[in-house]
PDB file of N, CA and C in Angstrom:
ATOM      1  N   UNK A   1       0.835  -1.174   0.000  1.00  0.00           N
ATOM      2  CA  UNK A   1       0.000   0.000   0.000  1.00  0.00           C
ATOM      3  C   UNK A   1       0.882   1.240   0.000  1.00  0.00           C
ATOM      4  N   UNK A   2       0.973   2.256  -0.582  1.00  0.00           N
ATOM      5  CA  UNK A   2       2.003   3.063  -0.616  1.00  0.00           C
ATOM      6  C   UNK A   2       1.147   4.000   0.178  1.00  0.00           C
ATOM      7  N   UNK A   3       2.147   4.917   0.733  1.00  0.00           N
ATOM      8  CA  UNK A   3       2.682   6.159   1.733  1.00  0.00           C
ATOM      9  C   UNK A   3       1.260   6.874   1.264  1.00  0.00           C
ATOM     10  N   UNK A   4       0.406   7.714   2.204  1.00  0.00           N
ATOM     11  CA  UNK A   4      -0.496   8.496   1.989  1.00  0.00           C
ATOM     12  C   UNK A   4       0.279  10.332   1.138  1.00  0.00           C
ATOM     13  N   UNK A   5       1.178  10.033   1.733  1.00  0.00           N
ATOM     14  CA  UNK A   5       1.839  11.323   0.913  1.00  0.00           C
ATOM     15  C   UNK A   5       2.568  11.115  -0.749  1.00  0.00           C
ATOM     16  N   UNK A   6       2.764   9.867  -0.810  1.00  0.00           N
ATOM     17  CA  UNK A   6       3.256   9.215  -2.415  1.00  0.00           C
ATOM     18  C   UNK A   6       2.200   9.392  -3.212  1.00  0.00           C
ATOM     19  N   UNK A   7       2.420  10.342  -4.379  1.00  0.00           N
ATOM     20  CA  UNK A   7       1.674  10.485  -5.379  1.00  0.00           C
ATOM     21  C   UNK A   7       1.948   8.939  -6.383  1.00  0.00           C
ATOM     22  N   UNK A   8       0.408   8.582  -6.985  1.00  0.00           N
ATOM     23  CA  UNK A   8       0.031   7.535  -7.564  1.00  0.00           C
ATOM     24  C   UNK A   8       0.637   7.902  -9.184  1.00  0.00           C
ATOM     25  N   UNK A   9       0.913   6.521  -9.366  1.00  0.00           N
ATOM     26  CA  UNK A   9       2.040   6.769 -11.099  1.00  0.00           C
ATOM     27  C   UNK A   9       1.403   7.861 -12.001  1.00  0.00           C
ATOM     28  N   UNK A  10      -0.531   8.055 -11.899  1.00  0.00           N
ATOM     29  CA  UNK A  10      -0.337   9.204 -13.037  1.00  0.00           C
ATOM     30  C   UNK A  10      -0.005  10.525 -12.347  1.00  0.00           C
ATOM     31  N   UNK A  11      -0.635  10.554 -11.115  1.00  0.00           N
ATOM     32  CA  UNK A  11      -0.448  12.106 -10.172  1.00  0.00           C
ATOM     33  C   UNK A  11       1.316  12.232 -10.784  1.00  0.00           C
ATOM     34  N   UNK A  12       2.289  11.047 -10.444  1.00  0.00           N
ATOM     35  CA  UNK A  12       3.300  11.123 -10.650  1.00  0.00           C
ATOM     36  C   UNK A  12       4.311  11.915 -11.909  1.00  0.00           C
ATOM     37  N   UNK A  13       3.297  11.352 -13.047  1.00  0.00           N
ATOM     38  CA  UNK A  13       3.701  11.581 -14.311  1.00  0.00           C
ATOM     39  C   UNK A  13       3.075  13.316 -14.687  1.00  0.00           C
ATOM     40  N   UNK A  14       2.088  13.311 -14.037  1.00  0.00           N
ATOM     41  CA  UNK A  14       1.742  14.901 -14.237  1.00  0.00           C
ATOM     42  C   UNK A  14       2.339  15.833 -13.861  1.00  0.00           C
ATOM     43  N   UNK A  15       2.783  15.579 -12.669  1.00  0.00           N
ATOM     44  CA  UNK A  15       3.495  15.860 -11.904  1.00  0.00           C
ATOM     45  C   UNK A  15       5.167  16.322 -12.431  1.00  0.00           C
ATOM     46  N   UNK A  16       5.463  15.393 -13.546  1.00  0.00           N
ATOM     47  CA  UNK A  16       6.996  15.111 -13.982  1.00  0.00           C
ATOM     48  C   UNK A  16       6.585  15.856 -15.236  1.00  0.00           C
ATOM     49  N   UNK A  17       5.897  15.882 -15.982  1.00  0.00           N
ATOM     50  CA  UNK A  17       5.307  16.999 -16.967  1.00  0.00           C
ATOM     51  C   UNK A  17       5.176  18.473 -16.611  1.00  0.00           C
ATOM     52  N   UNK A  18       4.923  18.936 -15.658  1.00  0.00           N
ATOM     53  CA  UNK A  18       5.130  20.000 -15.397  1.00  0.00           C
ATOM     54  C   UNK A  18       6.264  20.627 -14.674  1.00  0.00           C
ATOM     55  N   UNK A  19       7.193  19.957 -14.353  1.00  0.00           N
ATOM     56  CA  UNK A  19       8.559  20.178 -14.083  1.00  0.00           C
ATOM     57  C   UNK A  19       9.192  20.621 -15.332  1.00  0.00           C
ATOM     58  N   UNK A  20       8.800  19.203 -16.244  1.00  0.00           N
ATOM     59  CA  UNK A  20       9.375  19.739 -17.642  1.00  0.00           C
ATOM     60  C   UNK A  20       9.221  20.790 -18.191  1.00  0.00           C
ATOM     61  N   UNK A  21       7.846  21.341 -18.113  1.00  0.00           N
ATOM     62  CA  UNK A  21       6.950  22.445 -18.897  1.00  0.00           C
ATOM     63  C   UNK A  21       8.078  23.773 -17.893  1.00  0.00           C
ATOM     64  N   UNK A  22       8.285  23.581 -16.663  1.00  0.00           N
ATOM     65  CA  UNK A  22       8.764  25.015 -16.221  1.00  0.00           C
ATOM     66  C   UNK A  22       9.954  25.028 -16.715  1.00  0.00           C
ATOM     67  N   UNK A  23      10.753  24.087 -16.622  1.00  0.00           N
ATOM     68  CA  UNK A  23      12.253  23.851 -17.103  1.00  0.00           C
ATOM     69  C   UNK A  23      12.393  24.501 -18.305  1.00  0.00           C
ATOM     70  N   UNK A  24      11.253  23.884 -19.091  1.00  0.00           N
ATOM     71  CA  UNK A  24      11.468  24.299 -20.632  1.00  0.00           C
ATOM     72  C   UNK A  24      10.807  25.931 -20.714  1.00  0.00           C
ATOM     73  N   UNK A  25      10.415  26.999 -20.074  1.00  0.00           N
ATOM     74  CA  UNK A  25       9.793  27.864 -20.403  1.00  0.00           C
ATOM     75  C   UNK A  25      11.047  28.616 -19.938  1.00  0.00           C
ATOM     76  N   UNK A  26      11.775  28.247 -19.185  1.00  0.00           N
ATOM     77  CA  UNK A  26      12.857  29.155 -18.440  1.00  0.00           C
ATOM     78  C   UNK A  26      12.449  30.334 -17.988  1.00  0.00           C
ATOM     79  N   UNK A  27      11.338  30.870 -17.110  1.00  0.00           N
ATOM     80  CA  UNK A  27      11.039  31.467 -16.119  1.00  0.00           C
ATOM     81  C   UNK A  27      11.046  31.478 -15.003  1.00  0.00           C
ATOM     82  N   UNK A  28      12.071  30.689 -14.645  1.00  0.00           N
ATOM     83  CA  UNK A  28      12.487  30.276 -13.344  1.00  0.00           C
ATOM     84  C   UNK A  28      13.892  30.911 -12.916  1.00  0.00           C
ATOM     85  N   UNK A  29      14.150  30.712 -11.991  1.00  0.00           N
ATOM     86  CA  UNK A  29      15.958  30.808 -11.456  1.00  0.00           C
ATOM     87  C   UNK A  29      16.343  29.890 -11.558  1.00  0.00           C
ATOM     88  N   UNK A  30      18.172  30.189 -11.883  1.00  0.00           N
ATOM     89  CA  UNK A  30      18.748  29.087 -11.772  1.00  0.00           C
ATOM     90  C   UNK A  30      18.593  27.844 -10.759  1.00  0.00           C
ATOM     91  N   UNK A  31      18.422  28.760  -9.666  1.00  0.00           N
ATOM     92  CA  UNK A  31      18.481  27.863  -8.433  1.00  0.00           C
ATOM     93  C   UNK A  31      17.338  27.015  -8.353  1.00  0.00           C
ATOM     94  N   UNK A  32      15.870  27.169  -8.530  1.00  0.00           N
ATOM     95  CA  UNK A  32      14.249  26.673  -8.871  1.00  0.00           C
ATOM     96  C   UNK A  32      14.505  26.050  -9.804  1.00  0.00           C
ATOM     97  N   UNK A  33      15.414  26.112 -11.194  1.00  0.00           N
ATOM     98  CA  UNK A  33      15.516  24.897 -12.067  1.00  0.00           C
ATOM     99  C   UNK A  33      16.257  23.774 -11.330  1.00  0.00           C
ATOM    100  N   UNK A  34      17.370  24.017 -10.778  1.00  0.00           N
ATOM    101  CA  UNK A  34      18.289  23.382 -10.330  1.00  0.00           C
ATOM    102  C   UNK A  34      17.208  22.454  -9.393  1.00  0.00           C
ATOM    103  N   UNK A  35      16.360  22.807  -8.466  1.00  0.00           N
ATOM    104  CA  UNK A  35      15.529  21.956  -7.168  1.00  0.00           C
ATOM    105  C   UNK A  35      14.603  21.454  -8.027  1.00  0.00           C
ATOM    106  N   UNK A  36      14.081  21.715  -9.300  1.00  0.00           N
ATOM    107  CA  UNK A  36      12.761  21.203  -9.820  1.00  0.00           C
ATOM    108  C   UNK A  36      13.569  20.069 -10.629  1.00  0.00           C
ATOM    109  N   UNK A  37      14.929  20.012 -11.228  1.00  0.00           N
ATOM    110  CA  UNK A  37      15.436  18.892 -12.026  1.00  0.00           C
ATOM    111  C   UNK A  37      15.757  17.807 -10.784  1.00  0.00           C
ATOM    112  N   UNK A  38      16.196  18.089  -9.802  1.00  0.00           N
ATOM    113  CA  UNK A  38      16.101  16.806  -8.400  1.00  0.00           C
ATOM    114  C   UNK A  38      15.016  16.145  -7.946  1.00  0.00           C
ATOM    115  N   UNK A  39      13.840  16.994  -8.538  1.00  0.00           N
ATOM    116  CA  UNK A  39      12.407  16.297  -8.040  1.00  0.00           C
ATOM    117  C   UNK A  39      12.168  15.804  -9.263  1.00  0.00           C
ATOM    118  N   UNK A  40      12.197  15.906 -10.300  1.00  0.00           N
ATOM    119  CA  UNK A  40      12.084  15.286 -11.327  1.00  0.00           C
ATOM    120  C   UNK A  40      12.672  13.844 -11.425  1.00  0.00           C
ATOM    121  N   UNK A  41      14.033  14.161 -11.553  1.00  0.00           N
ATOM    122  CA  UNK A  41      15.140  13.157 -11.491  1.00  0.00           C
ATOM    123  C   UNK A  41      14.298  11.970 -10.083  1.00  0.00           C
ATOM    124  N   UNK A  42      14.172  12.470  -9.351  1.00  0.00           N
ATOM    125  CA  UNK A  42      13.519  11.234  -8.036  1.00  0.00           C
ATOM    126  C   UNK A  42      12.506  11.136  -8.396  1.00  0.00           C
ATOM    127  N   UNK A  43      11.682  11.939  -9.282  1.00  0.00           N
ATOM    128  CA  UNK A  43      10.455  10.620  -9.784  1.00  0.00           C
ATOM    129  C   UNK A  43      10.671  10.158 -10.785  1.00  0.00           C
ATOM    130  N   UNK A  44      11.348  10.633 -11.497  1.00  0.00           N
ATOM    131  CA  UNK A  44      11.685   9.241 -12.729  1.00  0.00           C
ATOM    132  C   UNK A  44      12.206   7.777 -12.453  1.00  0.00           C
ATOM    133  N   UNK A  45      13.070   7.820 -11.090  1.00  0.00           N
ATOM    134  CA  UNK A  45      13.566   6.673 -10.871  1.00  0.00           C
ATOM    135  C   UNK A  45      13.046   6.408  -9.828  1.00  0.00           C
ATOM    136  N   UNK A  46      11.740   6.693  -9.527  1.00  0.00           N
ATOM    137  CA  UNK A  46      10.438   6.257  -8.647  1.00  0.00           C
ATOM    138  C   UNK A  46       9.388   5.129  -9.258  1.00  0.00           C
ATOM    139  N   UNK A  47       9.081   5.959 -10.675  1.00  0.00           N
ATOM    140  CA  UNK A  47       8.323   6.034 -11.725  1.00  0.00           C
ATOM    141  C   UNK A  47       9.075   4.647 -12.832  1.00  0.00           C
ATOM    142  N   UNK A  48      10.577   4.301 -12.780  1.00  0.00           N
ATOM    143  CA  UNK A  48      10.623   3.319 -13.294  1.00  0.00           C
ATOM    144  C   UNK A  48      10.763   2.350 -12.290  1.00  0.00           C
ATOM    145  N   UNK A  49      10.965   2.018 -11.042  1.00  0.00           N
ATOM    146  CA  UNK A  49      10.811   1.050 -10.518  1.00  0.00           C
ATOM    147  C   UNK A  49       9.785   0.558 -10.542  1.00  0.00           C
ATOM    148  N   UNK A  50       8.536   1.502 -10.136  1.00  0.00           N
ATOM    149  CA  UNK A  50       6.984   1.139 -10.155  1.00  0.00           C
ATOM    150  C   UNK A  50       6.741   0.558 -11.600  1.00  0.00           C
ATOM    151  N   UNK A  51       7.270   0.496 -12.272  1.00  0.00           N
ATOM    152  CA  UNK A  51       7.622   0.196 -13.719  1.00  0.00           C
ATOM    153  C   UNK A  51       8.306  -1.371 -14.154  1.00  0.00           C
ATOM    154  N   UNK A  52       9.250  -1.600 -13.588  1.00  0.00           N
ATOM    155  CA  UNK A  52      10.060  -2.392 -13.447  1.00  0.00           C
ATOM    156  C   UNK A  52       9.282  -3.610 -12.506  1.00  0.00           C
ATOM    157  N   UNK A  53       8.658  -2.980 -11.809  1.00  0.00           N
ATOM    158  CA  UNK A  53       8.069  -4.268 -10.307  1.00  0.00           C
ATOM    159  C   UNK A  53       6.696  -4.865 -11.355  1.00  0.00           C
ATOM    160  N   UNK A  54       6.082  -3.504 -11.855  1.00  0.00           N
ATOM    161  CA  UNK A  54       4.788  -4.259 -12.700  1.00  0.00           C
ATOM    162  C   UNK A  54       5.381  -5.096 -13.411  1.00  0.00           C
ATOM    163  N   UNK A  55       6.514  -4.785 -14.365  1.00  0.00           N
ATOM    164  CA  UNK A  55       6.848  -6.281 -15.760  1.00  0.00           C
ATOM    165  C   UNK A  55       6.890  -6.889 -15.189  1.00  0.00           C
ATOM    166  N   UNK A  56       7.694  -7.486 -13.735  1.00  0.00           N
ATOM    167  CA  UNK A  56       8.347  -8.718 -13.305  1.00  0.00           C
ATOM    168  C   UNK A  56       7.007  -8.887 -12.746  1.00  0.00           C
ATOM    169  N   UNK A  57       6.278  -8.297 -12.255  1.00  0.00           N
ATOM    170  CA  UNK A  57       4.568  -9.819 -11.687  1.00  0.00           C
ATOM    171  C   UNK A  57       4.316  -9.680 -13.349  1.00  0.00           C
ATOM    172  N   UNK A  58       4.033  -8.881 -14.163  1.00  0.00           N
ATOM    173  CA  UNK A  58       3.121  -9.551 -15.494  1.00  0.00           C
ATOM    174  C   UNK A  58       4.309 -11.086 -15.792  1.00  0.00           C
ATOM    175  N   UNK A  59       5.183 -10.983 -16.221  1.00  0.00           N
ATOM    176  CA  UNK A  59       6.030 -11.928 -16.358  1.00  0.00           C
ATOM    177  C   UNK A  59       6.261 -13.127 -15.721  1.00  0.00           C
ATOM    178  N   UNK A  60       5.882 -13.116 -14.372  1.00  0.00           N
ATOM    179  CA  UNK A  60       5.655 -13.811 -13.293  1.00  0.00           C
ATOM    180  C   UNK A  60       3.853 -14.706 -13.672  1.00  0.00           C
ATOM    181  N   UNK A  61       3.179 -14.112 -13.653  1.00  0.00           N
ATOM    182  CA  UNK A  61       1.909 -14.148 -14.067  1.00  0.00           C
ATOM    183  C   UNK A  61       1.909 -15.458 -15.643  1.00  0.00           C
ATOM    184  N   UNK A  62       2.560 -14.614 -15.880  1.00  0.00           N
ATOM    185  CA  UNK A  62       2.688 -15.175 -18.107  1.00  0.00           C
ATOM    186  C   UNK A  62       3.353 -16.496 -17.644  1.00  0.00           C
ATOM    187  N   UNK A  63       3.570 -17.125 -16.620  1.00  0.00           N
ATOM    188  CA  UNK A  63       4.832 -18.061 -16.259  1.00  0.00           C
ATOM    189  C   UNK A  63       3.872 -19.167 -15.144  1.00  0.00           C
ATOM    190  N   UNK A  64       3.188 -18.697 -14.938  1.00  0.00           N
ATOM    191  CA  UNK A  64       1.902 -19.230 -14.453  1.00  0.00           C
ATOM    192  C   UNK A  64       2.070 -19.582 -12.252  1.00  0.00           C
ATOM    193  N   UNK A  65       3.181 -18.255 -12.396  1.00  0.00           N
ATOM    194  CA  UNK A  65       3.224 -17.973 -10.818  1.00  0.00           C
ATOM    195  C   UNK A  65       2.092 -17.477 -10.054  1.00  0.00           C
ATOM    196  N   UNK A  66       1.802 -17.745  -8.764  1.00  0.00           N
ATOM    197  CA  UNK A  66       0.999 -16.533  -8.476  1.00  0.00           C
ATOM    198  C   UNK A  66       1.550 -15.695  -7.348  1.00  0.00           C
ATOM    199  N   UNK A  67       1.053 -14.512  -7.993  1.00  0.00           N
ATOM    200  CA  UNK A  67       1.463 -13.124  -7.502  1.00  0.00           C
ATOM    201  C   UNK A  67       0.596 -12.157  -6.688  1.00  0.00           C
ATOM    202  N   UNK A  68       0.951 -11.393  -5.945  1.00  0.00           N
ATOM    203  CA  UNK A  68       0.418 -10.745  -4.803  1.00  0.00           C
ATOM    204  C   UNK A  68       0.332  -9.853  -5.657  1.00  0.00           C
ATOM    205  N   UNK A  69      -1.133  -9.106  -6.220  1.00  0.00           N
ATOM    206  CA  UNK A  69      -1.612  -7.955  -6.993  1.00  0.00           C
ATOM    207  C   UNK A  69      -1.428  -6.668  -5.634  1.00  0.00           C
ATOM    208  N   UNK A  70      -0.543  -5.734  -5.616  1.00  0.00           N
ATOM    209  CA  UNK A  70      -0.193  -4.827  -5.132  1.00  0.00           C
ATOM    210  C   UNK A  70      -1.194  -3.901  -5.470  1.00  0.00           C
ATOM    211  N   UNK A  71      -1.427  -3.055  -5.217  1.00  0.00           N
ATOM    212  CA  UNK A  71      -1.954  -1.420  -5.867  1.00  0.00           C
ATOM    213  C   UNK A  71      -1.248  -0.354  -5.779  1.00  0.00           C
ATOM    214  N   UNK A  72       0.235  -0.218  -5.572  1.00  0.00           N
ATOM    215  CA  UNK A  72       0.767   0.407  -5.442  1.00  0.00           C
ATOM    216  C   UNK A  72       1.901   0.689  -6.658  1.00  0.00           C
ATOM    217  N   UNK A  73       1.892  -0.268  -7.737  1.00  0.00           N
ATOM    218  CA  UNK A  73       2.720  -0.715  -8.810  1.00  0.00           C
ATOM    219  C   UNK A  73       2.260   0.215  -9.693  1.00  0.00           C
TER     220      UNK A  73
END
């Protein structure tokens, strides 16, 4: 069950889209780009684990294991 404060993979991805969108408009400070590319950067490699854990149960699944359906993947 993930963290009540962990945004869910799309909150996540919207989330990582609009980092991009400020990055790319450059109306920011150096320093606000600099903190918004670290939050980015930690959800991307948030965003592929949650990524990574889903293939290995589908794969797991396709293999005729059974797997603990998470909701947090």
């Amino acid at each position: 069950m993930p963290k009540k404060d962990t945004l869910n993979f799309e909150e996540s991805m919207l989330k990582l889209e609009e980092i991009i969108n400020n990055l790319e408009e450059n109306e920011v400070s150096l320093e606000d780009m600099l903190a918004q590319y670290v939050i980015g950067s930690k959800i991307i490699k948030e965003l592929t684990a949650r990524l990574n854990a889903a293939e290995m149960k589908i794969k797991q699944l396709e293999n005729g294991q059974k797997v603990d359906i998470e909701t947090d993947v």
